[in-house]
Every structure is written in structure tokens, then in C-alpha cells.
Protein backbone atom coordinates (compact mmCIF):
# COMPACT_ATOMS: atom_id res chain seq x y z
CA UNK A 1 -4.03 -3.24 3.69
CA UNK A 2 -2.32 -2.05 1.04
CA UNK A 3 -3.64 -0.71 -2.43
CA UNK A 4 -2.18 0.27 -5.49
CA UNK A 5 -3.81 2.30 -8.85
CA UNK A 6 -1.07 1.24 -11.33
CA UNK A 7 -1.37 2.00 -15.15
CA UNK A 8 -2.53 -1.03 -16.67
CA UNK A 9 -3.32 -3.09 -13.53
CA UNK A 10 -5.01 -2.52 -10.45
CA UNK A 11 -4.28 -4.32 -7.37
CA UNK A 12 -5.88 -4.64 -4.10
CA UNK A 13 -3.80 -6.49 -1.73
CA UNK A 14 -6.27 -7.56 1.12
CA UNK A 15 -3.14 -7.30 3.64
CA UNK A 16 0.44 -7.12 4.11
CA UNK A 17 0.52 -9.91 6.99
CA UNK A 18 -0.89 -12.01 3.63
CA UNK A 19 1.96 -11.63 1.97
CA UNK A 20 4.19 -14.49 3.32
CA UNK A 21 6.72 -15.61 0.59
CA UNK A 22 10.03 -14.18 0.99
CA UNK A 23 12.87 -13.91 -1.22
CA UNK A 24 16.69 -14.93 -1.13
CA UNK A 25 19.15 -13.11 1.19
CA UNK A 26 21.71 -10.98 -0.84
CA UNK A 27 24.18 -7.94 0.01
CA UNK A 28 22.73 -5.35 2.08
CA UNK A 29 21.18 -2.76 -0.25
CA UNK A 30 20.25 1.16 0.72
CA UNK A 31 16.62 2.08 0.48
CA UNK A 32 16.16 6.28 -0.38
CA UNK A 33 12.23 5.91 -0.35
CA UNK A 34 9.98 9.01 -0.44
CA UNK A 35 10.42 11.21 3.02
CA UNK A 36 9.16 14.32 3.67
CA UNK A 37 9.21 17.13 6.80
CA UNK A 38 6.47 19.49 7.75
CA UNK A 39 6.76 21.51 10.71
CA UNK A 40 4.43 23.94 13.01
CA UNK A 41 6.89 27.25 13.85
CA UNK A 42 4.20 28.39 16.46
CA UNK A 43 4.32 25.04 18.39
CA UNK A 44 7.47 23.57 17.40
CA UNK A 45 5.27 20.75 16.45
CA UNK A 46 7.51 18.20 13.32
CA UNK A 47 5.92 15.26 11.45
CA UNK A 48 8.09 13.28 9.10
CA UNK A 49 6.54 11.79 6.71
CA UNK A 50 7.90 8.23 4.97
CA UNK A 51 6.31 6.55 2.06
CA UNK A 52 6.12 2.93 2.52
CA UNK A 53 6.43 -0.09 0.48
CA UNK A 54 4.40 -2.81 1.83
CA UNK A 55 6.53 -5.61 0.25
CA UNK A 56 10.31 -5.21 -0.15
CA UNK A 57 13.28 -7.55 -0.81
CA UNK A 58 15.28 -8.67 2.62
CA UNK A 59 18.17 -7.28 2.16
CA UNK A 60 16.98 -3.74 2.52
CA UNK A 61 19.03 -1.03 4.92
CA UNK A 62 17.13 2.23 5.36
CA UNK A 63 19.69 5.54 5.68
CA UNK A 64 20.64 6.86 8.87
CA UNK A 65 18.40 10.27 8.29
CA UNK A 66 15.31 8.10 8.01
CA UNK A 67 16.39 6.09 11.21
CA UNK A 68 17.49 8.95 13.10
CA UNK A 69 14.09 10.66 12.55
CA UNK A 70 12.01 7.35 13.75
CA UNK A 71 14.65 7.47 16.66
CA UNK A 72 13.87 10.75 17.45
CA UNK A 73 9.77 10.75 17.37
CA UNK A 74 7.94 10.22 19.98
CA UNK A 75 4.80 8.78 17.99
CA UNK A 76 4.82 5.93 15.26
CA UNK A 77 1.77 7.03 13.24
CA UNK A 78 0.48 4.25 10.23
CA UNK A 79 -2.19 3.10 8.55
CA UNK A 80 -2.33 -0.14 10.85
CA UNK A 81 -0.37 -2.32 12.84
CA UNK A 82 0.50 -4.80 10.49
CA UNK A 83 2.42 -6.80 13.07
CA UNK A 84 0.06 -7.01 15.76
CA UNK A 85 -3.09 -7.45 13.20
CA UNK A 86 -1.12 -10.56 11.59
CA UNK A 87 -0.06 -11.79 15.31
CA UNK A 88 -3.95 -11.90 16.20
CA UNK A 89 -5.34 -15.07 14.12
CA UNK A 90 -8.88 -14.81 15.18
CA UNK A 91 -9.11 -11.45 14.10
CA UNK A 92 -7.30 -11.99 10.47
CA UNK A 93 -9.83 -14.78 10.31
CA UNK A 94 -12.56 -12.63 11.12
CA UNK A 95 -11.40 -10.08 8.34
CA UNK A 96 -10.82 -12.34 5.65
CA UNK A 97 -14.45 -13.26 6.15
CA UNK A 98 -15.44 -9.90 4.77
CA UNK A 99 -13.58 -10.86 1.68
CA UNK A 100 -16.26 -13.92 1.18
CA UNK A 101 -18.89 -13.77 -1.63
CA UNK A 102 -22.20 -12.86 -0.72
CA UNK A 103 -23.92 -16.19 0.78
CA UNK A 104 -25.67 -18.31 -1.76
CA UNK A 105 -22.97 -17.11 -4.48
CA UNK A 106 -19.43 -18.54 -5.72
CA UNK A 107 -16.62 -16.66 -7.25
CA UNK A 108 -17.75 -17.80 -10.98
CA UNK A 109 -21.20 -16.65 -10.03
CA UNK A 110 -19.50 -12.69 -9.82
CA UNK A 111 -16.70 -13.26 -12.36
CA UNK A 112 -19.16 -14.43 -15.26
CA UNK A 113 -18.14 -14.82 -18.71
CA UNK A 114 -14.74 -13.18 -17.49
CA UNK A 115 -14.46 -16.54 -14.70
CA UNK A 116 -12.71 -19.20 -17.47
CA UNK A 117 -10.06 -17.21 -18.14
CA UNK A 118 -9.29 -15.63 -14.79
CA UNK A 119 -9.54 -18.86 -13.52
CA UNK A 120 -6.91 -20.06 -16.44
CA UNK A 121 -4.56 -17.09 -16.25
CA UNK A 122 -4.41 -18.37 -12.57
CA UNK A 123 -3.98 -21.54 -12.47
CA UNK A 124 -1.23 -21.45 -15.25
CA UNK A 125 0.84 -18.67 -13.19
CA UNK A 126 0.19 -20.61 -9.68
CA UNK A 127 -1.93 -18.78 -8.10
CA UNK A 128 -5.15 -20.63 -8.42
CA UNK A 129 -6.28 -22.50 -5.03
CA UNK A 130 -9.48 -24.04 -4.56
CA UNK A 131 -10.46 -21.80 -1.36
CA UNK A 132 -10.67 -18.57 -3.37
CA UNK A 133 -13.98 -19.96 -4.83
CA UNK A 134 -15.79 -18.66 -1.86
CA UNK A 135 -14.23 -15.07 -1.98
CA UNK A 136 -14.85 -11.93 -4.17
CA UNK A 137 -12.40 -10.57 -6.63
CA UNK A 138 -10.81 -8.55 -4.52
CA UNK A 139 -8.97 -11.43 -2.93
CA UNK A 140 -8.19 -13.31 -6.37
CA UNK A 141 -6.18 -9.56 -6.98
CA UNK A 142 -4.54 -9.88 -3.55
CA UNK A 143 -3.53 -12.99 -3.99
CA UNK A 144 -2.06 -12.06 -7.64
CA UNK A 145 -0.52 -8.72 -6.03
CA UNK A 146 1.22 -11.43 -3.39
CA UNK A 147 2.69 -13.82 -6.22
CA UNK A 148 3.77 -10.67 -8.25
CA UNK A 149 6.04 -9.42 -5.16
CA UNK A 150 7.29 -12.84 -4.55
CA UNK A 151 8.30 -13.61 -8.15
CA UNK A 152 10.02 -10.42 -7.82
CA UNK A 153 11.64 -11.54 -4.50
CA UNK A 154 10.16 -9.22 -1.74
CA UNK A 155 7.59 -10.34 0.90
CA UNK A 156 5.76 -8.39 3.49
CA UNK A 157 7.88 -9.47 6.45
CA UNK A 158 10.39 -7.13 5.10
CA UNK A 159 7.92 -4.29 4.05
CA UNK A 160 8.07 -1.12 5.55
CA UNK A 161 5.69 -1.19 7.84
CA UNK A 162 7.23 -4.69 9.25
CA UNK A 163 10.26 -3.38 10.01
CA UNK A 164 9.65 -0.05 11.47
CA UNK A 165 7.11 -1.10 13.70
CA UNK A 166 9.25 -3.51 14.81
CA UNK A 167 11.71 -1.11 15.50
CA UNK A 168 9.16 1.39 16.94
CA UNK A 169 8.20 -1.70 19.56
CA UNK A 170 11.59 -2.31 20.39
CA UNK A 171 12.08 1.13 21.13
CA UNK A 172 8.95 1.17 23.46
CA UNK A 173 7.55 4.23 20.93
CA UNK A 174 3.80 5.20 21.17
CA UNK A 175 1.96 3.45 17.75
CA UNK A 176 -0.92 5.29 16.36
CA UNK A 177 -3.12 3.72 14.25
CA UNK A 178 -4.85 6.04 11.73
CA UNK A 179 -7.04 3.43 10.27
CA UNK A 180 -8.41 0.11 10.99
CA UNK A 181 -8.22 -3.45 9.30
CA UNK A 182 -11.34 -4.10 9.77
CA UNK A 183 -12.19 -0.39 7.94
CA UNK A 184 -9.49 -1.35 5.42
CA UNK A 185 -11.17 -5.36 4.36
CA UNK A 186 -14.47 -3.10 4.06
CA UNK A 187 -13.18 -0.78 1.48
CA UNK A 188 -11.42 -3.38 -0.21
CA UNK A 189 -15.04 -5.50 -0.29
CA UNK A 190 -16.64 -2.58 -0.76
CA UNK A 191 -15.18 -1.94 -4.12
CA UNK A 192 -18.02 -2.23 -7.20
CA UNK A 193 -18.06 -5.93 -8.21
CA UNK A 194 -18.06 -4.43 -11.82
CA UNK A 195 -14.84 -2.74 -10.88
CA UNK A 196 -13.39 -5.55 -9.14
CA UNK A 197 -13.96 -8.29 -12.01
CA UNK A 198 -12.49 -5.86 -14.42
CA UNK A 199 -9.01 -5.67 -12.66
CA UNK A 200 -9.33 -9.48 -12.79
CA UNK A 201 -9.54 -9.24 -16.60
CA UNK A 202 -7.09 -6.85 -17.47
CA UNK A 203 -5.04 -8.68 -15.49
CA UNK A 204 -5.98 -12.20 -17.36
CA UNK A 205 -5.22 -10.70 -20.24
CA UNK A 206 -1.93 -9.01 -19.85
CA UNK A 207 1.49 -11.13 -20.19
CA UNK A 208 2.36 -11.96 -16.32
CA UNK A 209 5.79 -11.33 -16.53
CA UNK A 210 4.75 -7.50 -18.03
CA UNK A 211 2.99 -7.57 -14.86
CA UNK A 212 5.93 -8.97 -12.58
CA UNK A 213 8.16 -6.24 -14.88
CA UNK A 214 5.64 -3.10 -13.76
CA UNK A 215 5.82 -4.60 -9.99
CA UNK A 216 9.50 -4.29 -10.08
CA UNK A 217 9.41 -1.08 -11.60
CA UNK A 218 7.09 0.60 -8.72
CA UNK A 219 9.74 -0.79 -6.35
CA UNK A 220 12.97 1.01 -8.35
CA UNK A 221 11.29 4.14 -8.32
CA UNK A 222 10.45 3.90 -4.72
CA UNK A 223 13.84 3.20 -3.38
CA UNK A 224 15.46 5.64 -5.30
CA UNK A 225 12.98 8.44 -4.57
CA UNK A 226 11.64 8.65 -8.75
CA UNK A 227 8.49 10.99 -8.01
CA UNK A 228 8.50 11.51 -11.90
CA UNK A 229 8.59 7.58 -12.31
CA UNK A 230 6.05 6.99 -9.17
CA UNK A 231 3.63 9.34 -10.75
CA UNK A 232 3.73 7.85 -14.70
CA UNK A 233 2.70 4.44 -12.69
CA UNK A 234 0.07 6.19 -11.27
CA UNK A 235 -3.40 6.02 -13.22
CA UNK A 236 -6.12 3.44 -15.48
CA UNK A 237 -7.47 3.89 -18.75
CA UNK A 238 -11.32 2.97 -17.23
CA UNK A 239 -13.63 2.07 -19.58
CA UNK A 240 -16.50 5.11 -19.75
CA UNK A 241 -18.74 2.39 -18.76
CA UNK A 242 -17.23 2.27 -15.28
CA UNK A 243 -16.20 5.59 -15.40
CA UNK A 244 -19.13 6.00 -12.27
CA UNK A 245 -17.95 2.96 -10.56
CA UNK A 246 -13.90 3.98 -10.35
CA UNK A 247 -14.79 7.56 -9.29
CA UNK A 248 -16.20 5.75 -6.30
CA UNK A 249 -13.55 3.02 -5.70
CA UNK A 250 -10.88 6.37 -6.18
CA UNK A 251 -12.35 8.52 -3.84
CA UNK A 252 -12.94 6.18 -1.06
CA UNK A 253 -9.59 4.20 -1.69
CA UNK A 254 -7.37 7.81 -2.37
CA UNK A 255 -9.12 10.93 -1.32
CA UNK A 256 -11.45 9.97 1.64
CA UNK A 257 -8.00 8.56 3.18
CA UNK A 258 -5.56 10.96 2.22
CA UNK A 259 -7.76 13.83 3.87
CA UNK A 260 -8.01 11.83 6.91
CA UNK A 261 -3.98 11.75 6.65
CA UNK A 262 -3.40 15.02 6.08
CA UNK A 263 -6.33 15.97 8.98
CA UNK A 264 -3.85 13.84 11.41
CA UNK A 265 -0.91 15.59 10.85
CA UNK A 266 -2.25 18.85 10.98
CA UNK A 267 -3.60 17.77 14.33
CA UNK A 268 -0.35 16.43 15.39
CA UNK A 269 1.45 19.51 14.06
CA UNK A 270 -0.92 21.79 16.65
CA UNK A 271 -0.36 20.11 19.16
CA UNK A 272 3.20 20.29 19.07
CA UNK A 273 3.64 16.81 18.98
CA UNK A 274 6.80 14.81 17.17
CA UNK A 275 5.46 12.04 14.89
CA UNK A 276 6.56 9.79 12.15
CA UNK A 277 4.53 8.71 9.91
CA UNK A 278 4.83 5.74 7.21
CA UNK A 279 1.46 5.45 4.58
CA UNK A 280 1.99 4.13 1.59
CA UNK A 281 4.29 6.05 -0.67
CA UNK A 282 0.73 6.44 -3.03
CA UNK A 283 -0.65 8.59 -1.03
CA UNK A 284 1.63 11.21 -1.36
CA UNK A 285 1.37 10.95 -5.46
CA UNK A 286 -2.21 10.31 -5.85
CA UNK A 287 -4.50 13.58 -6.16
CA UNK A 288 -5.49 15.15 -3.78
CA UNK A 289 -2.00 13.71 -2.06
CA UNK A 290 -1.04 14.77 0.97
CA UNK A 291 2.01 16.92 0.21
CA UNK A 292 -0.89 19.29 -1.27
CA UNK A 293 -3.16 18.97 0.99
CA UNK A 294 -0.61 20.04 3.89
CA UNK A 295 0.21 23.06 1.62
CA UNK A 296 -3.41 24.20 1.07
CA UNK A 297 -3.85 24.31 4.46
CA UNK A 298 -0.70 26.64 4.74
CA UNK A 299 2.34 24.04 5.25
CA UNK A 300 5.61 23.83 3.73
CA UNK A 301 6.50 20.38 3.37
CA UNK A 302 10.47 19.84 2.24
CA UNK A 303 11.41 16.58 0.74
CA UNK A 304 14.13 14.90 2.79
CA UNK A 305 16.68 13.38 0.06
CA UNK A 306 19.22 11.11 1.06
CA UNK A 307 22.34 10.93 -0.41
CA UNK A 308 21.40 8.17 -3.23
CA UNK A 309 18.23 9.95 -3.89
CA UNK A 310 19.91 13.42 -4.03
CA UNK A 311 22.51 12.44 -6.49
CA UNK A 312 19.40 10.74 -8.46
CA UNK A 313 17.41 13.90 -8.66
């Protein structure tokens, strides 16, 4: 599942196998995403750490030092198996039915006042289908996060975690799951209604293609390894109102996860063990990231910058 705390928008994408639209082929293009190293000099133990991009264009080519890494490591750590959650129907069925309104209730019953013109800002940017009726905000903002990527021309099938996994099953490599989808379409349902009909009117009322500009933006930065530009995306002016209700949705969404993270690599690193691991390239920006949270518990972590990226900086 991937989730995003942009500045002006927030949006929950209930999963990256539901992102299915892809864009048109072009000329190969280099990727220098966020990549870091930690390492244990006691036990030799090395986790390199890659910040994904759930959707991405198809064209992409990741540098050698990223490949050669993944090559190298005998453990694929992620958040989930994308591919093998969106190869298993029943069980993507089963999780998009944790998405679904509370029985006895419709969408417009949660959205209120705010359902007209979420319901227009949809349907006139075509997004609006019938079937979201039955399912909280949450997936109205997935669906929007989808249509955002594809009017930018990236899809999920070339996201990060698509293609390294991939690569990681070709390769026979070891794939560790640090999270669940079924955990992840219960934090994304779990999210304060209040909270979740809000991102649906911000989102109503900002200009979609500001919104298809800011997507596009969050994907320049990532390939070219922008921390400064990752981190002014990073952030919402919340209304003191829900002040309570985003503290929540942040912590769960952000810090419960990152800890959890950071608590797996410094197991890994222990144990001696050789890991990559791809999260998404958030969690390394959003306080408490886990770059800091490595460090406070007495780890240097070294950014890895390839070539484009180190020229860039």
C-alpha cells in the first residue's frame, strides 16, 4: 500500500497492484532514487536501504550500484509483496472489502455536504465509477492517487517494488515481508472519517492539473535524489479542528511504521545478515525517518549517490 503526506494533498493509495494504467514507451531513462548504507563493524552485518516509488514511468533503468547491491544481498526486505498480493485475486478481493463503508451506509452518507462536489470534481476528471459508492474515502483518494500517476504516465507495473521483486524472484533471493496487506487496507480504513473526507475536499477543490503538476514533481525529486525538494513536499496545513485526528492518522501511517523499519534493520544488522531493503522513499524524510532513527540507536548511515545524483547535489 502505498501512502503519501504531500503539501496540499493527501493521498492514500489503497495498493500498488491497483494501479493498472501504464504509460507510453520512450528512451530508456536513469533513475538516481534515494539509497542509503548502514553497516554493523562487529558482525559485518550491511543493509542497503532504497527508497521506492510505487508508480514510475516504463522506461525507467536503475544504475548499476543500486543493481549490484540487490545482486549482492542475500535478503529482499519490503513493505509487501506487491507481486504476489496482486497475483492472489481472492485475497485482493478480500482486502478491498475492508475499504467498504460500514454496512447500512453509502459513500454520500460519510462524505456529507462535502459528497456533491467530490462526486463532481470526479466525475469531470474521470475518475468517478459507480462501485466506489459502497467504499469509504480512502478508496475515492486511491483511486484519484491512480489517475494522477497515469495522467502523468507511470503505473505500478513499473514501480519499484514491481520490478525489483521481480528481479529478486528471478534471482531465487529470500523476500521478507515487513508488513502485511491486510495490516496495510486496515490502516488505510482505519484513518478518521473526518480526516479522510477532508483529503477528498481539498482535493475537490484544488485545480487537477496543480495536482497532476505536484505528482510529477514528487517523482523529479525522487529520481534525481532532491532530499531538499522531497522534504518541502512533505507536510499539511490541518485545520486545528483535526489537529487530534491527523496526529493519529501520522503516527500510525509514519512513526508506528518507520520504528518497525528501523527495528528490522537493526535486527538484520546483528545478525550479520546482508539485506536490501526498498520502503517508500517517505519514510526516510518523514519524522521520526529512519535515517535518524538508525543514528539514535548508534548507526552511521552514508547516502549512496550515483553519478546523476552526485553531480545534482
Amino acid at each position: 500500500m502505498s501512502f503519501r503526506t504531500i503539501k496540499k494533498l493527501i493521498c492514500t493509495a489503497a495498493a500498488g497492484c491497483m494501479i493498472i494504467t501504464a504509460g507510453c514507451s520512450a528512451s530508456p531513462a536513469e533513475v538516481h532514487p534515494p539509497f542509503f548504507e548502514v553497516t554493523d563493524p562487529e558482525t559485518g552485518g550491511v543493509v542497503y536501504m532504497l527508497g521506492s516509488m510505487h508508480s514510475c514511468p516504463d522506461n525507467i533503468v536503475y544504475p548499476d550500484e543500486i543493481l549490484s547491491a540487490f545482486d549482492s544481498s542475500d535478503i529482499i526486505a519490503c513493505e509487501l509483496d506487491t507481486v504476489a498480493f496482486s497475483a492472489d485475486k481472492p485475497r485482493v478481493s478480500k482486502a478491498l472489502d475492508i475499504l467498504r463503508c460500514p454496512e447500512g451506509t453509502t459513500a454520500a452518507d460519510i462524505m456529507g455536504d462535502s459528497y456533491g462536489r467530490i462526486r463532481e470534481f470526479f466525475t469531470k476528471n474521470g475518475i468517478y465509477s459507480p462501485v466506489y459508492e459502497n467504499y469509504l474515502p480512502a478508496m475515492w483518494a486511491s483511486a484519484l492517487s491512480n489517475k494522477l500517476a497515469a495522467d502523468c504516465g507511470h503505473s505500478g507495473s513499473n514501480g519499484t517494488e514491481t520490478i525489483m521483486l521481480n528481479r529478486a524472484k528471478k534471482l531465487g533471493k529470500t523476500i521478507y515481508e515487513i508488513e502485511s496487506a491486510e495490516q496495510q487496507y486496515e490502516m488505510s480504513a482505519s484513518m478518521p472519517l473526518s480526516l479522510q473526507v477532508y483529503t477528498l475536499e481539498q482535493a475537490a477543490d484544488t485545480d487537477y492539473s496543480a495536482q497532476t503538476a505536484q505528482t510529477a514533481s514528487l517523482y523529479e525529486a525522487w529520481s534525481s535524489f532532491d532530499s531538499d525538494a522531497i522534504e518541502a513536499l512533505i507536510g499539511e496545513d490541518i485545520p486545528e479542528e483535526l489537529s487530534e485526528e491527523y496526529a493519529e492518522y501520522y503516527a500510525a501511517m509514519y512513526t508506528d511504521r518507520q520504528r518497525a523499519m528501523a527495528d528490522y534493520v537493526i535486527s538484520e544488522l546483528e545478525n550479520g545478515s546482508k539485506v536490501f531493503m526498498l520502503v517508500g522513499a517517505m519514510h526516510y524524510y518523514a519524522e521520526p525517518d529512519i535515517i535518524t532513527l538508525l543514528e539514535e540507536a548508534g548507526y552511521t548511515v552514508s547516502e549512496i549517490r550515483t553519478d546523476a545524483a552526485r553531480n545534482a547535489a
